[in-house]
C-alpha atoms as a PDB file:
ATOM      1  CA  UNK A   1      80.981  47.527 229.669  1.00  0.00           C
ATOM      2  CA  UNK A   2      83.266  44.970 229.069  1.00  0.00           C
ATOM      3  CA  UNK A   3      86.615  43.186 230.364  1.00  0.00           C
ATOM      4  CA  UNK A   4      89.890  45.628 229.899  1.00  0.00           C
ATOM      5  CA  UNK A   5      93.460  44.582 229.505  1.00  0.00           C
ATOM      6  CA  UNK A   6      96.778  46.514 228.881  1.00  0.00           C
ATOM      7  CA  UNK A   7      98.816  45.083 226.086  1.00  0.00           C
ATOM      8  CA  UNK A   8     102.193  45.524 224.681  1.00  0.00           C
ATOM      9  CA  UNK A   9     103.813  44.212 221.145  1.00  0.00           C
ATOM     10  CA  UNK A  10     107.387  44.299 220.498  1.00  0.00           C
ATOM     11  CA  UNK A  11     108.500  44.158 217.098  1.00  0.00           C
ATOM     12  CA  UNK A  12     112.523  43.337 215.885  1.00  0.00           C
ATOM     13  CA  UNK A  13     112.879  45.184 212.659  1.00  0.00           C
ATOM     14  CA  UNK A  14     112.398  42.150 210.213  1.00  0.00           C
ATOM     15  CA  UNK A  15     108.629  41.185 211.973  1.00  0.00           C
ATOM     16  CA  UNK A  16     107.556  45.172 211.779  1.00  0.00           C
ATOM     17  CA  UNK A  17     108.481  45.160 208.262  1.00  0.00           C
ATOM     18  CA  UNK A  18     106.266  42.325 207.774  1.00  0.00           C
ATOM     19  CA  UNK A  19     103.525  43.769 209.527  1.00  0.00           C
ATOM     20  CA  UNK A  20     103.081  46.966 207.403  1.00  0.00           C
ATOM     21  CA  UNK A  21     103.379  45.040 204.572  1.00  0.00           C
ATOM     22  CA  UNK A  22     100.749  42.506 206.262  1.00  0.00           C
ATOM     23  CA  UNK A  23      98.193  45.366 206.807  1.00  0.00           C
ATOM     24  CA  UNK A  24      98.199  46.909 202.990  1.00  0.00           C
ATOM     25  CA  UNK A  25      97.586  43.700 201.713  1.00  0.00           C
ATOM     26  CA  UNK A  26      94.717  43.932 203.515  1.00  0.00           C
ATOM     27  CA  UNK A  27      91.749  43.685 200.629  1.00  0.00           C
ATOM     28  CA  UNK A  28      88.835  44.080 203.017  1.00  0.00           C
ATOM     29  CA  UNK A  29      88.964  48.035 203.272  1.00  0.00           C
ATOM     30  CA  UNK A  30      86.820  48.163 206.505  1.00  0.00           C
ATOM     31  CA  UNK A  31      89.931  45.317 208.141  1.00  0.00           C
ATOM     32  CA  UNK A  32      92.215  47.537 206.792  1.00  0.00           C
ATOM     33  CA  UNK A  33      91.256  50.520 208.418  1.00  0.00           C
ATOM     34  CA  UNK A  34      89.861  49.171 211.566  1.00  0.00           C
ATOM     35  CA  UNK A  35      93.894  47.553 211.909  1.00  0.00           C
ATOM     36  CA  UNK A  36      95.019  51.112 210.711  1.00  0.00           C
ATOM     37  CA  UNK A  37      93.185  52.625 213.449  1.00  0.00           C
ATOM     38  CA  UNK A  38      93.879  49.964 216.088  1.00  0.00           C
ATOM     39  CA  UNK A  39      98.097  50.915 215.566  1.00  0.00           C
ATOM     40  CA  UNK A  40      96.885  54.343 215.546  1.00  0.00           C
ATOM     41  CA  UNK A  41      95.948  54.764 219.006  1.00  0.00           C
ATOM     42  CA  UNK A  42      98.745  52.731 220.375  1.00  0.00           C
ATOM     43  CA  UNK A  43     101.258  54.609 222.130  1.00  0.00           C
ATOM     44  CA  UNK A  44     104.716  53.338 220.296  1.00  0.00           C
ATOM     45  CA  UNK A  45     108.483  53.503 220.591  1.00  0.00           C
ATOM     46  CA  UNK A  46     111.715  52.906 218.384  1.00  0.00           C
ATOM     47  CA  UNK A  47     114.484  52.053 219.042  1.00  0.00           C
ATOM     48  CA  UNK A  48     117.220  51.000 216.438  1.00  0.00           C
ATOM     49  CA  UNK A  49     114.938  48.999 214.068  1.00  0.00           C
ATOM     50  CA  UNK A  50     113.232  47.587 217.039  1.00  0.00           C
ATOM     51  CA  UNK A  51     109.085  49.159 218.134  1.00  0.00           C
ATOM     52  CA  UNK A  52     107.224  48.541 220.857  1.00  0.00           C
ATOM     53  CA  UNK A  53     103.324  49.302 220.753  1.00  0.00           C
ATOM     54  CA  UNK A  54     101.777  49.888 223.976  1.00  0.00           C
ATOM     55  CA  UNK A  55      97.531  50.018 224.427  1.00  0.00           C
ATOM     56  CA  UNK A  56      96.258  51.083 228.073  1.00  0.00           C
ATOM     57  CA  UNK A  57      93.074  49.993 229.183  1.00  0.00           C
ATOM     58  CA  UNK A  58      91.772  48.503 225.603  1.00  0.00           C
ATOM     59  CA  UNK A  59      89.118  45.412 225.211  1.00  0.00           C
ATOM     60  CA  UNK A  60      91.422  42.631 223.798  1.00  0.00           C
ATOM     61  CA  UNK A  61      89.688  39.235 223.523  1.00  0.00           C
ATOM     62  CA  UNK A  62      90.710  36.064 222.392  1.00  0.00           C
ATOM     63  CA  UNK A  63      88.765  32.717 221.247  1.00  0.00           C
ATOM     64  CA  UNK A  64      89.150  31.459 224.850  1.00  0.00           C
ATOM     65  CA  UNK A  65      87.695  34.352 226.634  1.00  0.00           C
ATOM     66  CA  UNK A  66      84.109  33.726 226.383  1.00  0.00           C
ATOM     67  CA  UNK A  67      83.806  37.780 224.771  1.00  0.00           C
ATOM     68  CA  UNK A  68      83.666  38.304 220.956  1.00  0.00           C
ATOM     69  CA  UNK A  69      86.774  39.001 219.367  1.00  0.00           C
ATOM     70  CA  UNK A  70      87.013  42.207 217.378  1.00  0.00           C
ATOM     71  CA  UNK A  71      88.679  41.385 214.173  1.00  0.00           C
ATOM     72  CA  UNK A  72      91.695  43.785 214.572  1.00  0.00           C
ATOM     73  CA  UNK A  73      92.622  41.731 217.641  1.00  0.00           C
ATOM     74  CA  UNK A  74      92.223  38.720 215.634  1.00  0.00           C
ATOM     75  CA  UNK A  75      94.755  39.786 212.638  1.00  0.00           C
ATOM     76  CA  UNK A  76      97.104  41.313 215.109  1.00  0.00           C
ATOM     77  CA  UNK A  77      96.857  37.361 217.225  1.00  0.00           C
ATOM     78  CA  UNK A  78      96.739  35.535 213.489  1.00  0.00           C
ATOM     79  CA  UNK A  79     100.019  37.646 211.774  1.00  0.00           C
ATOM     80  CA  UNK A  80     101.981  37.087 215.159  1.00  0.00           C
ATOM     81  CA  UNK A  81     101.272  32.909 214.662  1.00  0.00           C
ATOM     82  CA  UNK A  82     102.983  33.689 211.259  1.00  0.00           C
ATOM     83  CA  UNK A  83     106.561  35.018 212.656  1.00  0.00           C
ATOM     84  CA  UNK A  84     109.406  33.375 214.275  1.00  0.00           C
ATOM     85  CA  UNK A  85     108.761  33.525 218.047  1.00  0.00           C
ATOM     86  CA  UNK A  86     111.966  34.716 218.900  1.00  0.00           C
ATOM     87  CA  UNK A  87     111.113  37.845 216.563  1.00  0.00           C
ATOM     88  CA  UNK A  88     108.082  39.612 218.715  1.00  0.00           C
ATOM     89  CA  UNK A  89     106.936  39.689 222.053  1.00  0.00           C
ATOM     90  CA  UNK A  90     103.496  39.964 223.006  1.00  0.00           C
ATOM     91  CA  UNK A  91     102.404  41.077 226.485  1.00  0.00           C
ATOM     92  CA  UNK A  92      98.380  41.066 227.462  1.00  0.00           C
ATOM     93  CA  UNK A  93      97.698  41.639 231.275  1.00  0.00           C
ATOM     94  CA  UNK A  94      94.135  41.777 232.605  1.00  0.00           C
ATOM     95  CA  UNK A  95      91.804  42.997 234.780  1.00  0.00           C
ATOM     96  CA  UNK A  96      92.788  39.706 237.321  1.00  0.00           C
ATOM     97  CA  UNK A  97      96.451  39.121 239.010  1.00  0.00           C
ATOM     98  CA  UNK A  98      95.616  35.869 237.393  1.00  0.00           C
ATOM     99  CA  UNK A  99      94.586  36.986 234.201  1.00  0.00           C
ATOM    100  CA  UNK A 100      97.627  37.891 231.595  1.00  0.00           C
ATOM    101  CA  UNK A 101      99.060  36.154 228.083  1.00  0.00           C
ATOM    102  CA  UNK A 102     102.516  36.253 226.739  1.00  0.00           C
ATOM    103  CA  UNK A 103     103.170  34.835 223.150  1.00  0.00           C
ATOM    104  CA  UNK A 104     106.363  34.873 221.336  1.00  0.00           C
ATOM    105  CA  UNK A 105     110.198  34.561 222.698  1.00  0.00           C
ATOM    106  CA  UNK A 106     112.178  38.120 221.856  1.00  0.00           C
ATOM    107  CA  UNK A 107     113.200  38.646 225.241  1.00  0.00           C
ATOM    108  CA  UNK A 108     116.589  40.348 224.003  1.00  0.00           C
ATOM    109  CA  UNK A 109     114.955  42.960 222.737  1.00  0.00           C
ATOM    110  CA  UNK A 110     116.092  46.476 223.284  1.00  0.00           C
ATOM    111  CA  UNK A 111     113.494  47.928 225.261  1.00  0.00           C
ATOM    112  CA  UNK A 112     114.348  45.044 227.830  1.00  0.00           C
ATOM    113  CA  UNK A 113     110.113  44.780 227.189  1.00  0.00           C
ATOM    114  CA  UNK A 114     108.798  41.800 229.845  1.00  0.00           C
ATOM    115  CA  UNK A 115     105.976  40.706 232.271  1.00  0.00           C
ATOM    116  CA  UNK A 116     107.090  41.785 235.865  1.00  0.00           C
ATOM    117  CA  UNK A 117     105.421  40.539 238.635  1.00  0.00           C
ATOM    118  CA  UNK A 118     104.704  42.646 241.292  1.00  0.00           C
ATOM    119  CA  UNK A 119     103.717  42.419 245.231  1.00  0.00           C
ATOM    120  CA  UNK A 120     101.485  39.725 245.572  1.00  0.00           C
ATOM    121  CA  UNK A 121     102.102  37.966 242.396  1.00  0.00           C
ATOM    122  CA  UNK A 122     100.086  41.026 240.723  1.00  0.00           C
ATOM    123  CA  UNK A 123     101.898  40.892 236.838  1.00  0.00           C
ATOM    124  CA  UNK A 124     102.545  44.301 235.009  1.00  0.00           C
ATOM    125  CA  UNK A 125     104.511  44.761 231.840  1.00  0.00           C
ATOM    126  CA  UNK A 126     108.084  46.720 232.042  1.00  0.00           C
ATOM    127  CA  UNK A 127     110.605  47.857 229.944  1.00  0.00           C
ATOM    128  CA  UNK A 128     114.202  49.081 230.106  1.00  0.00           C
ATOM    129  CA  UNK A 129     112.505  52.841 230.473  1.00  0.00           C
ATOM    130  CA  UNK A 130     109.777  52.792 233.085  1.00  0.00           C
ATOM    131  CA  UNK A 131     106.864  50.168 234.346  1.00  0.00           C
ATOM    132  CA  UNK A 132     104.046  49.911 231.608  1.00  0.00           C
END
């Protein structure tokens, strides 16, 4: 059971550097892998420096949801507070047409990576390539 979302990251090449480097200084080895594992089953793309991470159908909570935050969620939500905004793009869209977060300001990115929305109002991510 629980409340699932689909969620897209999008990197430029100087904020994915940072995050690899983020996740081996990871001390906690249990973090580490569990953050390891979490980019792991992400479906990703590159393109010329830039990566997009894509999850489908994946329990995502934050502080304001009610649900207990997993605490890969919660380093991938606290590392993206330490970037420039206009260097990532995060994209969460729930279960509800209502229900869907975007943090950070790359929209020139080069997957063309944004929230859509649909008939009805109904919000889906999209990039240059196909609807996510």
């Amino acid at each position: 059971m629980g409340y699932y979302s689909n969620v897209g990251l999008c990197l430029d090449q100087s904020a994915s550097k940072k995050l690899q480097k983020a996740v081996l200084a990871i001390t906690d080895t249990s973090l580490r892998q569990s953050v390891q594992d979490l980019f792991d089953c992400a479906t990703f793309y590159i393109e010329r420096g830039d990566i997009l991470y894509r999850w489908e159908d994946i329990k995502w909570y934050d502080e304001e949801s009610g649900w207990p935050v997993s605490t890969d969620n919660q380093f991938v939500m606290d590392f993206l507070k330490s970037l420039n905004k206009y260097s990532f793009h995060f994209i969460r869209v729930g279960e509800d047409y209502e229900d869907y977060q975007v943090v950070g300001e790359y929209q020139r990115n080069r997957f063309s990576f944004c929230l859509q929305q649909g008939y009805g109002g109904t919000p889906y991510m999209c990039c240059s390539f196909f609807p996510l």
